[in-house]
Protein backbone atom coordinates (compact mmCIF):
# COMPACT_ATOMS: atom_id res chain seq x y z
CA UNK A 1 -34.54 21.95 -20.57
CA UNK A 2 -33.08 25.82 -21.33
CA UNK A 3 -35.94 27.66 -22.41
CA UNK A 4 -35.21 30.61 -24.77
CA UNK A 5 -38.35 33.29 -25.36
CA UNK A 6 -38.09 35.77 -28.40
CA UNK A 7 -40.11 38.41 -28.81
CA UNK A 8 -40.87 40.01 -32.24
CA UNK A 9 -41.70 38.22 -35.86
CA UNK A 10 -38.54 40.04 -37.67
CA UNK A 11 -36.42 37.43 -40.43
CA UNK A 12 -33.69 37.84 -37.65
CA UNK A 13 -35.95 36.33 -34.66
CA UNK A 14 -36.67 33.58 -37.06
CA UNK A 15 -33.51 32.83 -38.19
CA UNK A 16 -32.20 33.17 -34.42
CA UNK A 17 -34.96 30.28 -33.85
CA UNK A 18 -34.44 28.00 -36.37
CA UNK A 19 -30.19 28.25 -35.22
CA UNK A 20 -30.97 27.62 -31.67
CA UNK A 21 -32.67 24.85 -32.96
CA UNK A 22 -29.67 23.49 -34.59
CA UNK A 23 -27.15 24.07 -32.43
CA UNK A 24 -29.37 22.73 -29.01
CA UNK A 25 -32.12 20.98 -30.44
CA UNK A 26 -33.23 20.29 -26.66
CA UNK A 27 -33.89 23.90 -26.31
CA UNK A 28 -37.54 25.25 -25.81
CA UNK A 29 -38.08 27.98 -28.14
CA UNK A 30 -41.05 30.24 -27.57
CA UNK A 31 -41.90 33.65 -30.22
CA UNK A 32 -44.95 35.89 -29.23
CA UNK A 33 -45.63 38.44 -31.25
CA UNK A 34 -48.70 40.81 -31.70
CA UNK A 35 -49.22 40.06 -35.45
CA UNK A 36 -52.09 37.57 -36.37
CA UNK A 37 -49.71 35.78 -39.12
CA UNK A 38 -45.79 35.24 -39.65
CA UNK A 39 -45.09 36.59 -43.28
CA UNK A 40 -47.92 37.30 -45.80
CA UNK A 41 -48.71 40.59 -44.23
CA UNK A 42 -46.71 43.59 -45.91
CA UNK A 43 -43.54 42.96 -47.11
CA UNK A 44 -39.85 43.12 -47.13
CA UNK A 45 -37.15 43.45 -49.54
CA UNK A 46 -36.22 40.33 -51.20
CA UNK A 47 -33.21 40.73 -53.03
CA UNK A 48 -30.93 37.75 -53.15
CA UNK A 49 -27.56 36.90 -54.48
CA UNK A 50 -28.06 33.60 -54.11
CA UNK A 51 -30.74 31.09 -53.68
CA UNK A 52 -30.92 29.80 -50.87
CA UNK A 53 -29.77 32.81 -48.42
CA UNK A 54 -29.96 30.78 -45.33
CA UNK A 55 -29.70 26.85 -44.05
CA UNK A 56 -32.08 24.76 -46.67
CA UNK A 57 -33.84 23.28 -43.60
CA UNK A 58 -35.05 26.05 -42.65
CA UNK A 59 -37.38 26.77 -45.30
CA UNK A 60 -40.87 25.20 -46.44
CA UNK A 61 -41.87 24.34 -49.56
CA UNK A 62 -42.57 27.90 -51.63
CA UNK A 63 -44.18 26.01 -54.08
CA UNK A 64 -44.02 27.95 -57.18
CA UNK A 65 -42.63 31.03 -55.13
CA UNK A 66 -39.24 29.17 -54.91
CA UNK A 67 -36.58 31.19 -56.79
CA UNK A 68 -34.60 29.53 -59.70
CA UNK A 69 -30.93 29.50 -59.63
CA UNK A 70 -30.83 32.56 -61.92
CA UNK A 71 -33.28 34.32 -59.53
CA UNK A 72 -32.16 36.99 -57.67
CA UNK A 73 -35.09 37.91 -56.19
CA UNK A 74 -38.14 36.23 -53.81
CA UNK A 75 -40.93 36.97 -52.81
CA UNK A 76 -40.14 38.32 -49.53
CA UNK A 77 -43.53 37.73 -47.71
CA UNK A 78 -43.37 34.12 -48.97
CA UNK A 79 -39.64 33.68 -47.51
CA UNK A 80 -40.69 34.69 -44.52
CA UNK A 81 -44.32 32.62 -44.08
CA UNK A 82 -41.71 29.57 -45.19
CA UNK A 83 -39.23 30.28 -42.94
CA UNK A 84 -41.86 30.68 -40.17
CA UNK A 85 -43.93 27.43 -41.02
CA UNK A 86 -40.45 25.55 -40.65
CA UNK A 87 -39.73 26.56 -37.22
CA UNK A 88 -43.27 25.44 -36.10
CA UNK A 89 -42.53 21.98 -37.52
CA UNK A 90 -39.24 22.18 -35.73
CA UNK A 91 -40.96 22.66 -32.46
CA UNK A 92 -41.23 26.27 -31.90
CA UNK A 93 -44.23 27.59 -30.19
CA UNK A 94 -45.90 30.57 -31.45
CA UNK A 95 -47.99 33.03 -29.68
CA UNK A 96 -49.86 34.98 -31.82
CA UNK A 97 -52.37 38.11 -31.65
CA UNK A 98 -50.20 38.47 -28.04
CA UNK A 99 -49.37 41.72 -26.90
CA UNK A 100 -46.25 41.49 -23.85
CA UNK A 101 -47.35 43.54 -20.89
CA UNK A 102 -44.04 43.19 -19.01
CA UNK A 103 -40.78 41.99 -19.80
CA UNK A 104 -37.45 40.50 -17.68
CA UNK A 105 -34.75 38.34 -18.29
CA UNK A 106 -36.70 35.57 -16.32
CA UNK A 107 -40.60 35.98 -17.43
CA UNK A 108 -42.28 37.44 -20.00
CA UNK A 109 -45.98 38.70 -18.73
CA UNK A 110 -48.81 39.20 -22.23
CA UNK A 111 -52.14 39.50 -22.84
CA UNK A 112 -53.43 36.96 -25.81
CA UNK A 113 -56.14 36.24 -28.21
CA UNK A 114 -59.43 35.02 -26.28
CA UNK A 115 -60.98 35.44 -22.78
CA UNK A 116 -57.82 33.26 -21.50
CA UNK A 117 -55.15 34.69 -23.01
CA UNK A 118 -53.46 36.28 -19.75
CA UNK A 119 -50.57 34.48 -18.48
CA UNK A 120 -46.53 34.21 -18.19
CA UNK A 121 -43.85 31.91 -19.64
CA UNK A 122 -40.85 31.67 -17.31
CA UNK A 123 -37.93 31.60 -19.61
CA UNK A 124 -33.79 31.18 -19.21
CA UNK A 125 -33.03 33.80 -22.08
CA UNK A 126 -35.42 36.45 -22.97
CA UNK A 127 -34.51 38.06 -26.66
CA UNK A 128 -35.94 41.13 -27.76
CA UNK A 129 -36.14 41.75 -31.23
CA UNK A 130 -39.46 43.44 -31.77
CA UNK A 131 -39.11 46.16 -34.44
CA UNK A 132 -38.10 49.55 -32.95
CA UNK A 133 -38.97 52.78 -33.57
CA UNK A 134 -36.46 54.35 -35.11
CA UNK A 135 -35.50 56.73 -38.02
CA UNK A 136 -34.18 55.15 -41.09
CA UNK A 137 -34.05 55.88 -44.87
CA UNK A 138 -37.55 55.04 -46.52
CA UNK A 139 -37.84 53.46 -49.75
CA UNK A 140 -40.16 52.61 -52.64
CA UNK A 141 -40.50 49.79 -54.10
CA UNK A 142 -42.99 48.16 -57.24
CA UNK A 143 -43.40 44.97 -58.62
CA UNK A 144 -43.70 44.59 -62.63
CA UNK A 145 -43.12 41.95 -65.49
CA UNK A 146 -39.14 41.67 -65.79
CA UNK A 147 -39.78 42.90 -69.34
CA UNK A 148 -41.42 46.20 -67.91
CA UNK A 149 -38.92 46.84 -65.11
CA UNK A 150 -37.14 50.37 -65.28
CA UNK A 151 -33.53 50.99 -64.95
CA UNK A 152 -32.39 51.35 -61.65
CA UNK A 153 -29.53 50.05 -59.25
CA UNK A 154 -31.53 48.43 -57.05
CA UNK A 155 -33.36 45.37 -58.82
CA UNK A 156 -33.70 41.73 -58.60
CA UNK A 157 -35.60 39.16 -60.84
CA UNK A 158 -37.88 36.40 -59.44
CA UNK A 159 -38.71 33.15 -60.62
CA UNK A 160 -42.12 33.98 -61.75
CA UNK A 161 -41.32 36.38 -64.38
CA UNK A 162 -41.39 39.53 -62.84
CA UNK A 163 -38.77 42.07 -61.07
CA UNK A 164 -39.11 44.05 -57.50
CA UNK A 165 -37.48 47.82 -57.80
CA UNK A 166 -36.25 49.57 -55.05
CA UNK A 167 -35.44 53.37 -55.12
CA UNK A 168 -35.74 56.06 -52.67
CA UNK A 169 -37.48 58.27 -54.89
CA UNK A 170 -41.71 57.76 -55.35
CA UNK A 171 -41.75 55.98 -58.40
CA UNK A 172 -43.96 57.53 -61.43
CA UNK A 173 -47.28 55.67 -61.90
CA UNK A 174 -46.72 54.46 -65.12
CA UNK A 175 -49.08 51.85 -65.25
CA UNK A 176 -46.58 48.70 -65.11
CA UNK A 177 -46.93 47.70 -61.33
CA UNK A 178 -48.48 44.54 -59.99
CA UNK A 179 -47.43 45.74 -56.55
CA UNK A 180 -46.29 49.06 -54.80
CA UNK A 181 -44.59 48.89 -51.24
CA UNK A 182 -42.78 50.92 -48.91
CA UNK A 183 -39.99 49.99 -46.46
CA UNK A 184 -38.10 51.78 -43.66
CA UNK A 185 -34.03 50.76 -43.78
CA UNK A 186 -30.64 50.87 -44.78
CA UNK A 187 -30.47 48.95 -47.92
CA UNK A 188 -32.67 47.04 -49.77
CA UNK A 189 -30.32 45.04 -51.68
CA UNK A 190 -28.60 43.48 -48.51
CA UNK A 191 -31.76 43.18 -46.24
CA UNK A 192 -31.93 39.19 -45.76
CA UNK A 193 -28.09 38.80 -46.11
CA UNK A 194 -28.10 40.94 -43.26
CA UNK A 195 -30.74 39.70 -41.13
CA UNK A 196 -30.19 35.78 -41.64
CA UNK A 197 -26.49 37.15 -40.42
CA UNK A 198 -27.97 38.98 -37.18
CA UNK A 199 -30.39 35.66 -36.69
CA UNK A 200 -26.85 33.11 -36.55
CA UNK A 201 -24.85 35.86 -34.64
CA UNK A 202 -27.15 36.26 -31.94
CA UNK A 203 -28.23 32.81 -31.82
CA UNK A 204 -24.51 31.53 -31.30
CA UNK A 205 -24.33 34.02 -28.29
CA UNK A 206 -26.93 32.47 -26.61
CA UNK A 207 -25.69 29.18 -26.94
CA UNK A 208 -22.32 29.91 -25.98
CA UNK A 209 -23.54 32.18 -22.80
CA UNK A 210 -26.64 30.37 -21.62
CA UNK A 211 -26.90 26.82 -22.73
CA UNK A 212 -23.38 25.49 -23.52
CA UNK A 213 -21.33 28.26 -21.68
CA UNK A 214 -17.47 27.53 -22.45
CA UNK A 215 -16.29 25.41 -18.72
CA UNK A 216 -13.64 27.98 -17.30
């Protein structure tokens, strides 16, 4: 059995997961990360064009979180926690709260939650997606009722009746946020299109290179 290791908790290592899942469902799939919870903590852009922006299967129920066909916006916490509770029930294994000491293409050394939480997994692919530090464009975002939200070229409407703004100026406190947030990238507006994109890319490479390499 090919065992595949991903480090970080990014909407591309998920994504990446859930496709190596599809395209070699024999595959071990293992994602440590240092955070205590997938999703729910902070957030992330969640501006759609459509609904769903990824594989169906891949998501858990969102409950009243899931974005009508009109929508486009979701909660992007929420698409992440349901995107992460899927690849559990797929079969991935999850190490939480676990910090990686060392790191090869062959074994990943961490230190975990507990008194026992030292060890190693020995792995066939090791891939690194844990979030880098890097300089990129910050923005500022607010959530409000849809029929508060300001003008602004970077909007989307969710399913529960309100809108998530995105600008790269501080907005003015003008009383109508349920939310504020801040997030360092490119673009708001093509954030999950592009990471659901990075997830299949990469996945594909490691299926093509590792566990079904093309027979010369």
């Amino acid at each position: 059995m090919t065992s595949i290791t991903i480090l970080g908790d990014s909407l591309s290592a998920l994504c990446a997961g859930h496709r190596l899942l599809d395209l070699a469902p024999e595959a071990e799939v293992n994602l440590i990360t240092d955070r205590a919870e997938i999703g729910l903590i902070g957030e992330i852009p969640g501006l759609i064009s459509s609904w769903p922006p990824c594989p169906q299967h891949w998501i858990s129920d969102m409950s009243s979180q899931t974005p009508a066909p009109s929508s486009t916006a979701v909660r992007g916490s929420w698409f992440l926690k349901a995107i992460g509770i899927q690849l559990s029930k797929r079969g991935c294994t999850f190490l939480l709260r676990t910090r990686v000491t060392t790191a090869s293409e062959k074994e990943v050394r961490f230190v975990g939650a507990g008194p026992m939480g030292n060890g190693a997994i020995q792995t066939d692919h090791l891939l690194d997606l844990r979030q880098k530090n890097q300089k990129s464009a910050r923005w500022h975002g607010f959530v409000c009722r849809t029929e508060d939200a300001t003008q602004t070229s970077v909007f989307g409407d969710r399913s529960d009746g309100t809108t998530e703004v995105w600008s790269r100026e501080i907005p003015e406190s003008n009383g109508i946020s349920l939310q504020e947030m801040t997030w360092a990238g490119a673009q708001p507006s093509t954030f999950i299109s592009e990471e659901v994109e990075l997830g299949l890319k990469l996945a594909q490479t490691i299926v093509d290179t590792i566990i079904h390499p093309v027979e010369q």
